[in-house]
Protein backbone atom coordinates (compact mmCIF):
# COMPACT_ATOMS: atom_id res chain seq x y z
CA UNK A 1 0.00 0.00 0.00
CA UNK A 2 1.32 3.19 -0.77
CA UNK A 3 1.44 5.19 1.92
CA UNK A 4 1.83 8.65 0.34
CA UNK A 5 -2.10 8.03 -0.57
CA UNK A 6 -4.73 9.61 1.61
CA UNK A 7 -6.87 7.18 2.91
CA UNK A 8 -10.30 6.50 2.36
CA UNK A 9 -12.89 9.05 3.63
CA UNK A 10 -10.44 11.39 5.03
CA UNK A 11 -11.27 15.06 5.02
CA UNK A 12 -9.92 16.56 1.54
CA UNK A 13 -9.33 20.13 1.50
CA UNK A 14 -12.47 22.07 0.35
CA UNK A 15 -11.91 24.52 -3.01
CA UNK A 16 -13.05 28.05 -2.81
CA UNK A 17 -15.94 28.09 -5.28
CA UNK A 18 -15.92 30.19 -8.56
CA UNK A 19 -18.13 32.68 -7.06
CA UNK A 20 -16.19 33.59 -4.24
CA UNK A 21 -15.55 37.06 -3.39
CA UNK A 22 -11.81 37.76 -3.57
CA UNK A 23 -11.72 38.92 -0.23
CA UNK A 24 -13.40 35.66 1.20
CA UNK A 25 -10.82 33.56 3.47
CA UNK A 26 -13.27 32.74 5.75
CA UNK A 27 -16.37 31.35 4.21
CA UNK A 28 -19.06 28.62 4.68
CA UNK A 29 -19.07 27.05 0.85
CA UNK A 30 -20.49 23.21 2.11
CA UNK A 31 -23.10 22.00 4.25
CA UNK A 32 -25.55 24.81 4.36
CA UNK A 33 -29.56 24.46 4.37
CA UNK A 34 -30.83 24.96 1.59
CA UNK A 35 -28.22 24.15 -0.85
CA UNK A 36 -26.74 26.23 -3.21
CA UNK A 37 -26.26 28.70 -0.15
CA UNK A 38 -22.93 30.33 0.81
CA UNK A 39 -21.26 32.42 3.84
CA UNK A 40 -18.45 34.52 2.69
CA UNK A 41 -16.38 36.76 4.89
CA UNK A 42 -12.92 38.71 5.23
CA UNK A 43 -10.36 38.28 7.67
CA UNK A 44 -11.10 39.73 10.51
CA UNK A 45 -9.59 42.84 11.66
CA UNK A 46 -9.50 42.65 15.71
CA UNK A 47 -9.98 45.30 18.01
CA UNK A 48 -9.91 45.74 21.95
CA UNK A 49 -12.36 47.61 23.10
CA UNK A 50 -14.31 47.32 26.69
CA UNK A 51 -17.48 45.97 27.10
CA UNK A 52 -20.15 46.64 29.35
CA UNK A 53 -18.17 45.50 32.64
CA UNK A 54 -15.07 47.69 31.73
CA UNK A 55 -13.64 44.20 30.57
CA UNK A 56 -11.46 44.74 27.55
CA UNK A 57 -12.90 42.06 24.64
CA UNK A 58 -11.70 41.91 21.19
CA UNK A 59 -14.31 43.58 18.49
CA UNK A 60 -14.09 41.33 14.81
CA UNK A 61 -14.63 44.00 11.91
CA UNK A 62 -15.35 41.63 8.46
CA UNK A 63 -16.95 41.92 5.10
CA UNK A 64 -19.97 39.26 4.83
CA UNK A 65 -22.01 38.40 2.37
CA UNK A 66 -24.42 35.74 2.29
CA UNK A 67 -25.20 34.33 -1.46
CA UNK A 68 -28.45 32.99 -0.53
CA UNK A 69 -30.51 30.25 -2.45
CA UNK A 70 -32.70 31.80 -4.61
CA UNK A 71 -35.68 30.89 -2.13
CA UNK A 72 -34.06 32.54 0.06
CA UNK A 73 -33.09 35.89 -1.11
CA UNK A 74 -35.90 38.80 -0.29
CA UNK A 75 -36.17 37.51 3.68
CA UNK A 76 -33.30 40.47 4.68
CA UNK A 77 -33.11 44.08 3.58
CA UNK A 78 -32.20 44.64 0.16
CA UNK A 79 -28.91 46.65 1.97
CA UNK A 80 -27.96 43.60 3.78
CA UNK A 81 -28.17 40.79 0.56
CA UNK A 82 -25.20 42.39 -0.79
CA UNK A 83 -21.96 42.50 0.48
CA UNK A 84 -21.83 44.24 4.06
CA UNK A 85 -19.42 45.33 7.09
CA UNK A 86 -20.01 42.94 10.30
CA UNK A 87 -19.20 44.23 13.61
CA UNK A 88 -18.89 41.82 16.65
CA UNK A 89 -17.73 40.94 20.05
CA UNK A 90 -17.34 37.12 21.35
CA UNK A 91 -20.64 35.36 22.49
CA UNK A 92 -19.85 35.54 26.36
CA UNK A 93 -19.44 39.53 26.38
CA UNK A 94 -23.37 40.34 26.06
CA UNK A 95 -22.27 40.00 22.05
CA UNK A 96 -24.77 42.61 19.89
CA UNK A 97 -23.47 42.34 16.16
CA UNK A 98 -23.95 45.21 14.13
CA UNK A 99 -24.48 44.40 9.94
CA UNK A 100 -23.57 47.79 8.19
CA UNK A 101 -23.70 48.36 4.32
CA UNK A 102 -20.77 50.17 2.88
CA UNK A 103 -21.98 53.61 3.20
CA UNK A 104 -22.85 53.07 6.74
CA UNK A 105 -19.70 51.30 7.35
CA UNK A 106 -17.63 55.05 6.05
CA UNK A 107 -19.95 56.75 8.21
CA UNK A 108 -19.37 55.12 11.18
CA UNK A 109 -15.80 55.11 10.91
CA UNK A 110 -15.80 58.78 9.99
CA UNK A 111 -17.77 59.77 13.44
CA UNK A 112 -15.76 57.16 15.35
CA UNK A 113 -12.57 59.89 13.99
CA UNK A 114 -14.43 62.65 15.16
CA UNK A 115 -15.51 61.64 18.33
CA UNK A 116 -11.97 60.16 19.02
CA UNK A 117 -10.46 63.94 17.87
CA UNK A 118 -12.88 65.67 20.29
CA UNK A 119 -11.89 63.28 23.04
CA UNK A 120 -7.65 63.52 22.52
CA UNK A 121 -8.51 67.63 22.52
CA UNK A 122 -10.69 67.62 25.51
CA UNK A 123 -7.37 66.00 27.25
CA UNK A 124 -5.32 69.11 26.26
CA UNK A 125 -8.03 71.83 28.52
CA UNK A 126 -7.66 69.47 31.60
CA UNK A 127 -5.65 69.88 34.74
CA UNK A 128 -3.49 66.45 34.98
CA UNK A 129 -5.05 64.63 38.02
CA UNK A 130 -2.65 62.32 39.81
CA UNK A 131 -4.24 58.41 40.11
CA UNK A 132 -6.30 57.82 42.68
CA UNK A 133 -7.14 61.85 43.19
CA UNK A 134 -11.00 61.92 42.56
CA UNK A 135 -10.92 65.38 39.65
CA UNK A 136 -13.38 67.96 40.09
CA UNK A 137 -12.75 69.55 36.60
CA UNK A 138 -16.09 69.70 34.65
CA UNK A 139 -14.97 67.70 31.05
CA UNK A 140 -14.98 70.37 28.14
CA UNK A 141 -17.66 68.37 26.42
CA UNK A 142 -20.34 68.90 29.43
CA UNK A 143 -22.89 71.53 28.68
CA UNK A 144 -22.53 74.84 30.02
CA UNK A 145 -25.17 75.17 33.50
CA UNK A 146 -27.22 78.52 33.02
CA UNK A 147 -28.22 80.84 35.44
């Protein structure tokens, strides 16, 4: 018996199909009910961010795009059966994905910029605090009390 020859029934490795995105690493091409349907996603870019609890989890940015059987395709907004942007956190950390289409995607990003600008400035008009010092400086960005 040769044994350079893979043996019966083990696992071959599965071909991306023709219709595969070129930015799909990370798809689900076999298996899928119905048939005919296919999972296709990006790398994922990771990013820490804190959660809820103040716990630093890792946030998975990824193109998606679920080529749906044709029975199938009309059951999600017309936005969302196209390529998208998903945004996630890991099950465990009270996970609430976010599915945004392109256009939402730049948006996003572009007021994530802004806000992050406004916060690094707002750092600049404070009076450095030593740790454990509760501050009593009012943060630039609170409004302004009236008389």
């Amino acid at each position: 018996m040769d044994q350079s020859a893979p043996a019966l029934g083990a696992a071959l490795p599965r071909l991306r199909p023709v219709s595969c995105p070129p930015w799909c690493t990370d798809g689900l091409h076999h298996d899928l009910d119905p048939p005919g349907t296919a999972l296709h996603r990006s790398p994922p870019a990771t990013v820490a961010v804190y959660d809820e609890a103040c716990e630093l989890v890792a946030a998975h940015v990824q193109a998606a795009f679920w080529d749906k059987a044709p029975e199938w395709i009309g059951t999600d907004p017309a936005d969302l059966e196209r390529p998208h942007v998903e945004v996630g956190t890991p099950a465990g950390g009270g996970d609430v994905p976010m599915f945004l289409t392109p256009g939402q995607a730049r948006s996003f990003a572009a007021a994530l910029v802004r806000a992050a600008d406004a916060a690094d400035t707002e750092a600049f008009y404070r009076t450095p605090v030593p740790p454990g010092v509760a501050s009593t400086a009012v943060p630039a960005s609170a409004p302004l009390l009236q008389a």
